[in-house]
Protein backbone atom coordinates (compact mmCIF):
# COMPACT_ATOMS: atom_id res chain seq x y z
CA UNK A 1 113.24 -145.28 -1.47
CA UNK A 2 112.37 -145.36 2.05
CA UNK A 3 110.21 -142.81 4.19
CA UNK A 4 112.07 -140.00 5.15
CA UNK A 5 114.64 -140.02 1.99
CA UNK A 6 115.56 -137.18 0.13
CA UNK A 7 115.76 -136.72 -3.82
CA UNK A 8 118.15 -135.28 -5.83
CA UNK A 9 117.02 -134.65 -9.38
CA UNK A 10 119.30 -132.29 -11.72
CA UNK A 11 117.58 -131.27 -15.17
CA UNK A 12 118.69 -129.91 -18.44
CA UNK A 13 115.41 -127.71 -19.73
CA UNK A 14 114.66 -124.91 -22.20
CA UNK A 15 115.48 -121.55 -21.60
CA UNK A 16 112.08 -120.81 -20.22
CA UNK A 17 113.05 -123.46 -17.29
CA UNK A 18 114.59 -123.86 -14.09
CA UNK A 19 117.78 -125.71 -14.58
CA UNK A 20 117.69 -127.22 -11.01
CA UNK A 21 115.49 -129.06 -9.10
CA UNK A 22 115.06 -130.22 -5.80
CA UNK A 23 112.40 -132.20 -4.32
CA UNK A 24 112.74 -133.74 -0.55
CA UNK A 25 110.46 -136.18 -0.15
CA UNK A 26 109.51 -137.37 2.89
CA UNK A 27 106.17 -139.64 2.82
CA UNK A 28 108.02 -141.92 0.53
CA UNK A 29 108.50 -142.40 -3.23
CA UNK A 30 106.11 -145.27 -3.25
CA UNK A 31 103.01 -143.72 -2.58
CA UNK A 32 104.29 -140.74 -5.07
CA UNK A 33 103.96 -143.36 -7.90
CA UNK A 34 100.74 -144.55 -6.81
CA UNK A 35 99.34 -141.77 -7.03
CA UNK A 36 100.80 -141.30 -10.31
CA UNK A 37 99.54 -144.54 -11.48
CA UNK A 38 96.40 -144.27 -10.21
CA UNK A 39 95.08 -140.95 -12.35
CA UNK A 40 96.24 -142.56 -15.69
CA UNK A 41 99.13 -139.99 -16.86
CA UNK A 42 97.40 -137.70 -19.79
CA UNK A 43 100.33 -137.40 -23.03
CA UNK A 44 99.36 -135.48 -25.50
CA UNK A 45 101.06 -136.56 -29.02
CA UNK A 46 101.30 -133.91 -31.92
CA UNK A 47 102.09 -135.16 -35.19
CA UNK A 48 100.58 -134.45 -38.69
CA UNK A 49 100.98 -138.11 -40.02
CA UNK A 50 98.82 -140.86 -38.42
CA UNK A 51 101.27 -144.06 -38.69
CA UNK A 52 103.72 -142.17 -36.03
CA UNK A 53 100.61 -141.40 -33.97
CA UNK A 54 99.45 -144.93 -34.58
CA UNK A 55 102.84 -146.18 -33.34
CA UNK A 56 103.35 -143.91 -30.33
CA UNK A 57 99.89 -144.66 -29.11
CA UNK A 58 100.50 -148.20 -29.51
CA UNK A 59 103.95 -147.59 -27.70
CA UNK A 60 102.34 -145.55 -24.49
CA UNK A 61 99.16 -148.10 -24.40
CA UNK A 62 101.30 -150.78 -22.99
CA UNK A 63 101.94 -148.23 -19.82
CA UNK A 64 98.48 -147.38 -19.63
CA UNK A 65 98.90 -143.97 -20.35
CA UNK A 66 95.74 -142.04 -21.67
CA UNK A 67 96.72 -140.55 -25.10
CA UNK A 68 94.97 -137.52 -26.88
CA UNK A 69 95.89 -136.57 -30.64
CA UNK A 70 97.17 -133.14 -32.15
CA UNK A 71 97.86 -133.20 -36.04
CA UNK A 72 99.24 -129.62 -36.01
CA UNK A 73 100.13 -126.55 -33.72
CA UNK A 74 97.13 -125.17 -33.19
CA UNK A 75 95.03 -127.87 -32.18
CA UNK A 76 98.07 -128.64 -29.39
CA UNK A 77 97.31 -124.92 -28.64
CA UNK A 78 93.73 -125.70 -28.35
CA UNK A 79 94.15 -129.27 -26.86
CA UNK A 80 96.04 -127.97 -24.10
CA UNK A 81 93.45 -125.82 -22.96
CA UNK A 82 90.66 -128.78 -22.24
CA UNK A 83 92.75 -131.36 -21.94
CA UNK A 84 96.20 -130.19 -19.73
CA UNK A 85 98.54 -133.28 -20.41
CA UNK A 86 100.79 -134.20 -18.53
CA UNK A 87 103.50 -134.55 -20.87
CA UNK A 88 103.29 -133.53 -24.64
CA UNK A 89 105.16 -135.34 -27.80
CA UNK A 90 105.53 -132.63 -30.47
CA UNK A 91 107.06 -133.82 -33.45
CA UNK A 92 109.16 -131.26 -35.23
CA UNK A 93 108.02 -131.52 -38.62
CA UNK A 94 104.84 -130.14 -39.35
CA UNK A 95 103.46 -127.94 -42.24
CA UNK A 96 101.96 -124.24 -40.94
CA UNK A 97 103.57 -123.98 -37.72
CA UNK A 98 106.18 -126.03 -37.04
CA UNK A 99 107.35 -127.95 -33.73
CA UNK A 100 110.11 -125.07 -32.76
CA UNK A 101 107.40 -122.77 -32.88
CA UNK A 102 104.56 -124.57 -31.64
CA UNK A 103 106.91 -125.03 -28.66
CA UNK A 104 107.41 -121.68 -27.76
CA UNK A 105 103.68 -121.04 -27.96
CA UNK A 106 102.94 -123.84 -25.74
CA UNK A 107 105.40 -122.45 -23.35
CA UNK A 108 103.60 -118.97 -23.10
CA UNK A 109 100.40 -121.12 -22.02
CA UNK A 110 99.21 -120.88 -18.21
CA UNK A 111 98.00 -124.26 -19.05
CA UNK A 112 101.59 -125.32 -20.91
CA UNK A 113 104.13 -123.38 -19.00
CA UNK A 114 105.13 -126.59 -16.97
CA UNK A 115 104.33 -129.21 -19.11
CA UNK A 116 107.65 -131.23 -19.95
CA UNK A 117 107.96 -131.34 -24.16
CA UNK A 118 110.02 -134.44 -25.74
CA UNK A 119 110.83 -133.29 -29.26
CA UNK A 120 110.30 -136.02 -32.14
CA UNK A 121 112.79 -135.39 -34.55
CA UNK A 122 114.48 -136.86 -37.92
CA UNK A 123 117.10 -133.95 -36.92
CA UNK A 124 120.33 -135.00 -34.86
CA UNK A 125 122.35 -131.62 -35.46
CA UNK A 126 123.36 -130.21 -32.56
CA UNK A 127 121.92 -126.53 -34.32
CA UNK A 128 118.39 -128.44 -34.14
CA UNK A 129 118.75 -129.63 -30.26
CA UNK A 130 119.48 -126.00 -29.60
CA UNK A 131 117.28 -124.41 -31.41
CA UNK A 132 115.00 -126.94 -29.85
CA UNK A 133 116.26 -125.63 -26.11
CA UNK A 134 115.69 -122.36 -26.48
CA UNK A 135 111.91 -123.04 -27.91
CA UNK A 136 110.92 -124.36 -24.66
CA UNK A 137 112.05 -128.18 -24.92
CA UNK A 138 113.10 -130.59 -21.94
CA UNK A 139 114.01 -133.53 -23.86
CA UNK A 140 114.50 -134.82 -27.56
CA UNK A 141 113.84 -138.41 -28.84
CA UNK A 142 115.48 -139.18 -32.36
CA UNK A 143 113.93 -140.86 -35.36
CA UNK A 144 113.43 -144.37 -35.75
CA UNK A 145 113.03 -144.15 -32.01
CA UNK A 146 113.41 -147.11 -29.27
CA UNK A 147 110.39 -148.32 -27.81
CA UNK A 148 112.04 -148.50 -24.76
CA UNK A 149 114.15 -145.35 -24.65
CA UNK A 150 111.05 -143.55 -25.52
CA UNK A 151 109.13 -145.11 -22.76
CA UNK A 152 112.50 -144.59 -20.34
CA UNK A 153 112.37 -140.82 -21.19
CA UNK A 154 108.45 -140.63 -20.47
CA UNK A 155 108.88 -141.98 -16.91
CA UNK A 156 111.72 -140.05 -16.33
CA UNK A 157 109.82 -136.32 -17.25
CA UNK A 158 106.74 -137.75 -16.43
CA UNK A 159 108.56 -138.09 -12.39
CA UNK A 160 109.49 -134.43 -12.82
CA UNK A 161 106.20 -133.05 -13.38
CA UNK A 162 104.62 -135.41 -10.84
CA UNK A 163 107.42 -133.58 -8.29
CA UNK A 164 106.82 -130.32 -9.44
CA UNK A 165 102.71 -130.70 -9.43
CA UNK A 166 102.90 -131.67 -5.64
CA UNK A 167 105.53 -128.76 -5.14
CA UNK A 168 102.77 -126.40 -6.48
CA UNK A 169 100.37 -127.90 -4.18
CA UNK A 170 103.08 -127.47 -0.86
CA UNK A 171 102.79 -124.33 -1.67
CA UNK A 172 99.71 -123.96 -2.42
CA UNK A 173 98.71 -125.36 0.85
CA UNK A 174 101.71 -123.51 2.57
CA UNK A 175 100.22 -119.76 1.15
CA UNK A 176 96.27 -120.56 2.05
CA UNK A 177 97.98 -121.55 6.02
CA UNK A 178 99.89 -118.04 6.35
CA UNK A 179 96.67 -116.40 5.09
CA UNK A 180 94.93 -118.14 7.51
CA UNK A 181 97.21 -117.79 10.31
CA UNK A 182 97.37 -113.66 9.37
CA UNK A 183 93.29 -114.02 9.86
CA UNK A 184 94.05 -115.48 13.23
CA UNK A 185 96.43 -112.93 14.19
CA UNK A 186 94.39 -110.00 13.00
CA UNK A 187 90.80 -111.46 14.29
CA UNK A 188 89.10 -112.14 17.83
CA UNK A 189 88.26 -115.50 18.33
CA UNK A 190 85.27 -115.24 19.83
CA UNK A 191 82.80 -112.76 17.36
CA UNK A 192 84.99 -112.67 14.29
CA UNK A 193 85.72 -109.52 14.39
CA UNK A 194 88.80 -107.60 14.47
CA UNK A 195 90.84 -107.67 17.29
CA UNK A 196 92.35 -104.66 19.38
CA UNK A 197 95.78 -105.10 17.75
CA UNK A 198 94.19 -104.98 13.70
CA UNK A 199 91.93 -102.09 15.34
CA UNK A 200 94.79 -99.61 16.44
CA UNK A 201 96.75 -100.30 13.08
CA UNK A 202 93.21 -99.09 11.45
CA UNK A 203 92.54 -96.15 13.05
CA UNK A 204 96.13 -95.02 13.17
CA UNK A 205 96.11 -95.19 9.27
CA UNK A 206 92.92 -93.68 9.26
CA UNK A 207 94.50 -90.39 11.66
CA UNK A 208 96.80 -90.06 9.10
CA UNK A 209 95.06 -90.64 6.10
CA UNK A 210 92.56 -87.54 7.29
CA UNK A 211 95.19 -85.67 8.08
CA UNK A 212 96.52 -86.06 4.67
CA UNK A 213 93.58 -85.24 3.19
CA UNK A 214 91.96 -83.25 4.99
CA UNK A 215 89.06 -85.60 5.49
CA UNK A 216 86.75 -86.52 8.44
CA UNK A 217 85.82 -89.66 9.73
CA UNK A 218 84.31 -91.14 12.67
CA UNK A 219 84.76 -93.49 15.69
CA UNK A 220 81.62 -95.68 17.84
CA UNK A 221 82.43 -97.13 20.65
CA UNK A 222 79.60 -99.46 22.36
CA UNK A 223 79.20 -101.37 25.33
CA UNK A 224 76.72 -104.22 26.46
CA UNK A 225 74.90 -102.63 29.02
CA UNK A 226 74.26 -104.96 32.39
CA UNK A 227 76.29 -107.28 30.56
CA UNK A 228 77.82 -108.78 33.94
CA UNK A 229 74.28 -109.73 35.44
CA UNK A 230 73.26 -111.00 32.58
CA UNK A 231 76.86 -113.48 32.67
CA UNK A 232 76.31 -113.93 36.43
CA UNK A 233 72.92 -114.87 35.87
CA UNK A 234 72.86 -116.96 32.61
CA UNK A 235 76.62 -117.99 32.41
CA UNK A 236 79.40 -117.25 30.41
CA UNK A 237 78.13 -119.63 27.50
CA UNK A 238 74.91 -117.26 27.62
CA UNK A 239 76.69 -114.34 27.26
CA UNK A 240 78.99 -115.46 24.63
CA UNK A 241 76.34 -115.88 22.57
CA UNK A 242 75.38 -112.40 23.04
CA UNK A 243 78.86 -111.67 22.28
CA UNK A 244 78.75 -113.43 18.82
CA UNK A 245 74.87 -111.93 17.90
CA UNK A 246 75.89 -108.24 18.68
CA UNK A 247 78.96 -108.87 16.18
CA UNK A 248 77.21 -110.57 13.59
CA UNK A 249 74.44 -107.54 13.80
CA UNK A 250 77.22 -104.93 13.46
CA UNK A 251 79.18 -106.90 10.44
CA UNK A 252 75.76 -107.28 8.70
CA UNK A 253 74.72 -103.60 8.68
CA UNK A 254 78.11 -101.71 8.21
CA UNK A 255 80.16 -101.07 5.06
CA UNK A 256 82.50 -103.19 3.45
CA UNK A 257 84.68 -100.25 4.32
CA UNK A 258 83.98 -99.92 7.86
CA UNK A 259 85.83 -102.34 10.27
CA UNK A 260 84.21 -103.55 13.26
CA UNK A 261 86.29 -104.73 15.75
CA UNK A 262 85.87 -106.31 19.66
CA UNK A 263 87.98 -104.10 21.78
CA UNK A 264 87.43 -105.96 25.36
CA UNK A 265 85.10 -108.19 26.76
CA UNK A 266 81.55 -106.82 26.25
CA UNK A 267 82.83 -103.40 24.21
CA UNK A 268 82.66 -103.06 20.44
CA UNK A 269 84.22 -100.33 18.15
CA UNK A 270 83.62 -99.48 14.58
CA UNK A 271 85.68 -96.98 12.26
CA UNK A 272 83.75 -95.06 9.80
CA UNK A 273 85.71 -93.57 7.07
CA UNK A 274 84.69 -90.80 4.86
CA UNK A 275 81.90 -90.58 7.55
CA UNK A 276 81.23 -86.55 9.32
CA UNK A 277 79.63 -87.16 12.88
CA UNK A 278 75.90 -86.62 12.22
CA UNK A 279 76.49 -89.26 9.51
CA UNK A 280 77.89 -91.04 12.51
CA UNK A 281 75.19 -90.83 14.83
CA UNK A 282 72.92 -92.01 12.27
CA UNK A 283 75.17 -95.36 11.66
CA UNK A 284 75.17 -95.50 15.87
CA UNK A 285 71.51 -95.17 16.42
CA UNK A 286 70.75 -97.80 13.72
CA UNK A 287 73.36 -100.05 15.63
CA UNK A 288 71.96 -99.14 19.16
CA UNK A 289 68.05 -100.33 17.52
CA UNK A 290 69.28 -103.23 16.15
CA UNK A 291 70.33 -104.29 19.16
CA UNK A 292 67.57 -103.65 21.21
CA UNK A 293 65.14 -105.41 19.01
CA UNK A 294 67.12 -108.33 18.15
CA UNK A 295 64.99 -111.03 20.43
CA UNK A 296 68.37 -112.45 22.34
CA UNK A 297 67.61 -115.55 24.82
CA UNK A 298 67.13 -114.53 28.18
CA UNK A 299 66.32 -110.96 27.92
CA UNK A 300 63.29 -110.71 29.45
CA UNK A 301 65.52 -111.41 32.88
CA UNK A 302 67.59 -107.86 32.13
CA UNK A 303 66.17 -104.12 32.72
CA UNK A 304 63.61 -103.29 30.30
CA UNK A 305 63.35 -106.70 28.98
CA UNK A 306 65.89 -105.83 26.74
CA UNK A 307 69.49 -106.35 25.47
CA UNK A 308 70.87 -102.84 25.08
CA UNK A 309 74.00 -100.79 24.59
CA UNK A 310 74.81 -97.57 25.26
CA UNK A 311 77.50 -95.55 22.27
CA UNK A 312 79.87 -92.90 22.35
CA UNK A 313 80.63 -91.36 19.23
CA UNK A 314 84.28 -89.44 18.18
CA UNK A 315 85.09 -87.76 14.86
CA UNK A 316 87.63 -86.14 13.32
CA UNK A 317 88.98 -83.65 13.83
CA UNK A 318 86.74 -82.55 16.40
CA UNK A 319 86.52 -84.98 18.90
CA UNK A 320 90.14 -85.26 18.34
CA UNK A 321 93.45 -85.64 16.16
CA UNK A 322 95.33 -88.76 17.45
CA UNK A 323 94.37 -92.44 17.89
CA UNK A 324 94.35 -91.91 21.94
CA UNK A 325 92.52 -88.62 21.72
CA UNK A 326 89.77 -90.08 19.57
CA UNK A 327 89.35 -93.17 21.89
CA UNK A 328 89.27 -91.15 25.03
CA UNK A 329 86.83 -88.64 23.62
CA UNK A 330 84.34 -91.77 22.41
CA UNK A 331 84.79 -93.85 25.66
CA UNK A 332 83.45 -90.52 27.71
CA UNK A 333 81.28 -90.39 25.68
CA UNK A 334 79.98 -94.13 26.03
CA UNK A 335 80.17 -93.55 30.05
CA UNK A 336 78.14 -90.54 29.84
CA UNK A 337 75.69 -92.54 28.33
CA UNK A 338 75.64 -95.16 30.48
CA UNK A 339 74.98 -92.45 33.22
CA UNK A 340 72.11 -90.73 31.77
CA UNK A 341 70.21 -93.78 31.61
CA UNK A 342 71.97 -95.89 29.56
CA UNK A 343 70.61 -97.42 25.91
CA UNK A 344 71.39 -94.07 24.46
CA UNK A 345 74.24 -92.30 21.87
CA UNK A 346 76.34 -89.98 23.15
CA UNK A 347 78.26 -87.79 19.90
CA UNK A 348 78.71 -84.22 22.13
CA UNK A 349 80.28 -82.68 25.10
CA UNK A 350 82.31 -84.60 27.35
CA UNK A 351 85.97 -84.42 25.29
């Protein structure tokens, strides 16, 4: 089959089992079966008398598929667990638990669930082949069996849980690339924080979960303070790293329950919930001294000596009752800040 070829495949299965299945393949069939070939399929035969084991063995070892032994139900139970075949051979007749039985057990098995089952049975009444279906069976090989109908119905399931392994893995892949683009969407690129867009949804929910509640919590808002002199002096590289230490100092000293978020070039915001402002203003003057300490390069050229920000702090309800009354009330709170000197919290008057 050439590159770009798609695959039909239609499949009778158990009633635990899709009955269809579709599989588009398009980086070819051929390096699909080396891959297969390459990891040595793993076939787990079950059977409680060793010349049939003998025989199958014998049988699969010309294919150079690696065989492992069951003699009753539950060590296929257990075998399935350390070993996860690829396919399984269950013969039918066993003492304890039978092969219907051990069937439907194998099919309740995380490890199992998908794990085609050929059925080795003396039995050719229809009443066994259903009975058979409904345990969990995909395909049923009669005794005396062919050598090479038995090998022809090995390839065939062995193809079908190839397809549905790499399916798993599509999708797989596919689920861990939304989660990632949902990171991207919800995250600036910059710090790794949360952008403005994840930050409104937050504190929105957070408006009305308080007002459910009746609960407080509490907004900071920060801002770099000379942060333009210090990017006209030192460059933007300079000051993105400033950027990117003043996150990682505020996602390193929050809770996992607070969200910290960049809301525009050199201004921060965190939402405390559950926190009453003086609460707050403790969170903001531990934020405000981390910063000033932190030994950033270059900041012996700035005022002071130092890196520093200056913080507005809102809560609820008193500093407001909606997301743009709480933002106003801590961004005049950040500029009053700035103009009494800057490097100071601000959590009254001014809203």
């Amino acid at each position: 089959m050439n590159e770009g070829s798609t695959c039909f495949l239609y499949l009778t299965t158990g009633a635990n089992a899709p009955l269809f299945l579709f599989a588009s393949i398009y980086s070819g069939l051929g390096s699909v079966k080396n891959n297969h070939i390459n990891h040595h399929p793993k076939i787990l035969v079950v059977d409680d008398i060793p010349v049939n084991i003998q025989l199958l063995q014998a049988f699969l070892a010309t294919q150079n598929y690696k065989t492992f032994i069951a003699r009753n139900g539950e060590e296929a139970l257990q075998q399935v667990e350390t070993v996860e075949p690829d396919l399984i051979l269950l013969d039918v007749m066993m003492p304890k638990m039978n092969g219907f039985e051990t069937c439907r057990q194998l099919k309740k098995s995380e490890k199992a669930k998908y794990t085609p089952i050929i059925m080795v049975t003396a039995l050719n009444e229809i009443e066994s082949k259903i009975r058979g279906i409904e345990a969990g069976a995909d395909d049923f090989i009669s005794k005396p069996f062919n050598k090479l109908e038995l090998l022809a119905r090995v390839r065939s399931l062995l193809r079908v849980k190839m397809l549905h392994d790499q399916l798993q893995e599509k999708i797989s892949q596919l689920e861990r690339a939304k989660e990632r683009l949902r990171e991207l969407a919800l995250t600036d690129g910059l710090t790794g924080l949360y952008n403005y867009r994840h930050f409104k949804d937050v504190l929105s929910m957070e408006v009305r979960r308080a007002e459910r509640h009746r609960i407080s919590f509490s907004l900071i808002m920060f801002d770099i303070d000379y942060f333009k002199q210090y990017n006209d002096t030192h460059g933007h590289l300079a000051g993105d790293k400033v950027l990117q230490g003043i996150a990682s100092l505020v996602s390193n000293n929050i809770r996992k329950i607070d969200v910290a978020a960049r809301y525009g070039g050199e201004e921060f915001a965190v939402i405390l919930p559950n926190t009453p402002a003086a609460n707050a203003r403790i969170v903001a003057e531990k934020l405000r001294k981390l910063v000033e300490q932190f030994p950033f390069e270059f900041q012996e050229t700035q005022p002071n000596n130092r890196i520093t920000i200056s913080v507005g702090v809102s809560s609820y309800p008193t500093g407001g009752r909606t997301f743009e009354t709480l933002v106003a009330c801590a961004d005049k709170r950040l500029y009053l800040a700035k103009a009494r000197g800057k490097n100071i919290v601000v959590d009254e008057g001014g809203c």
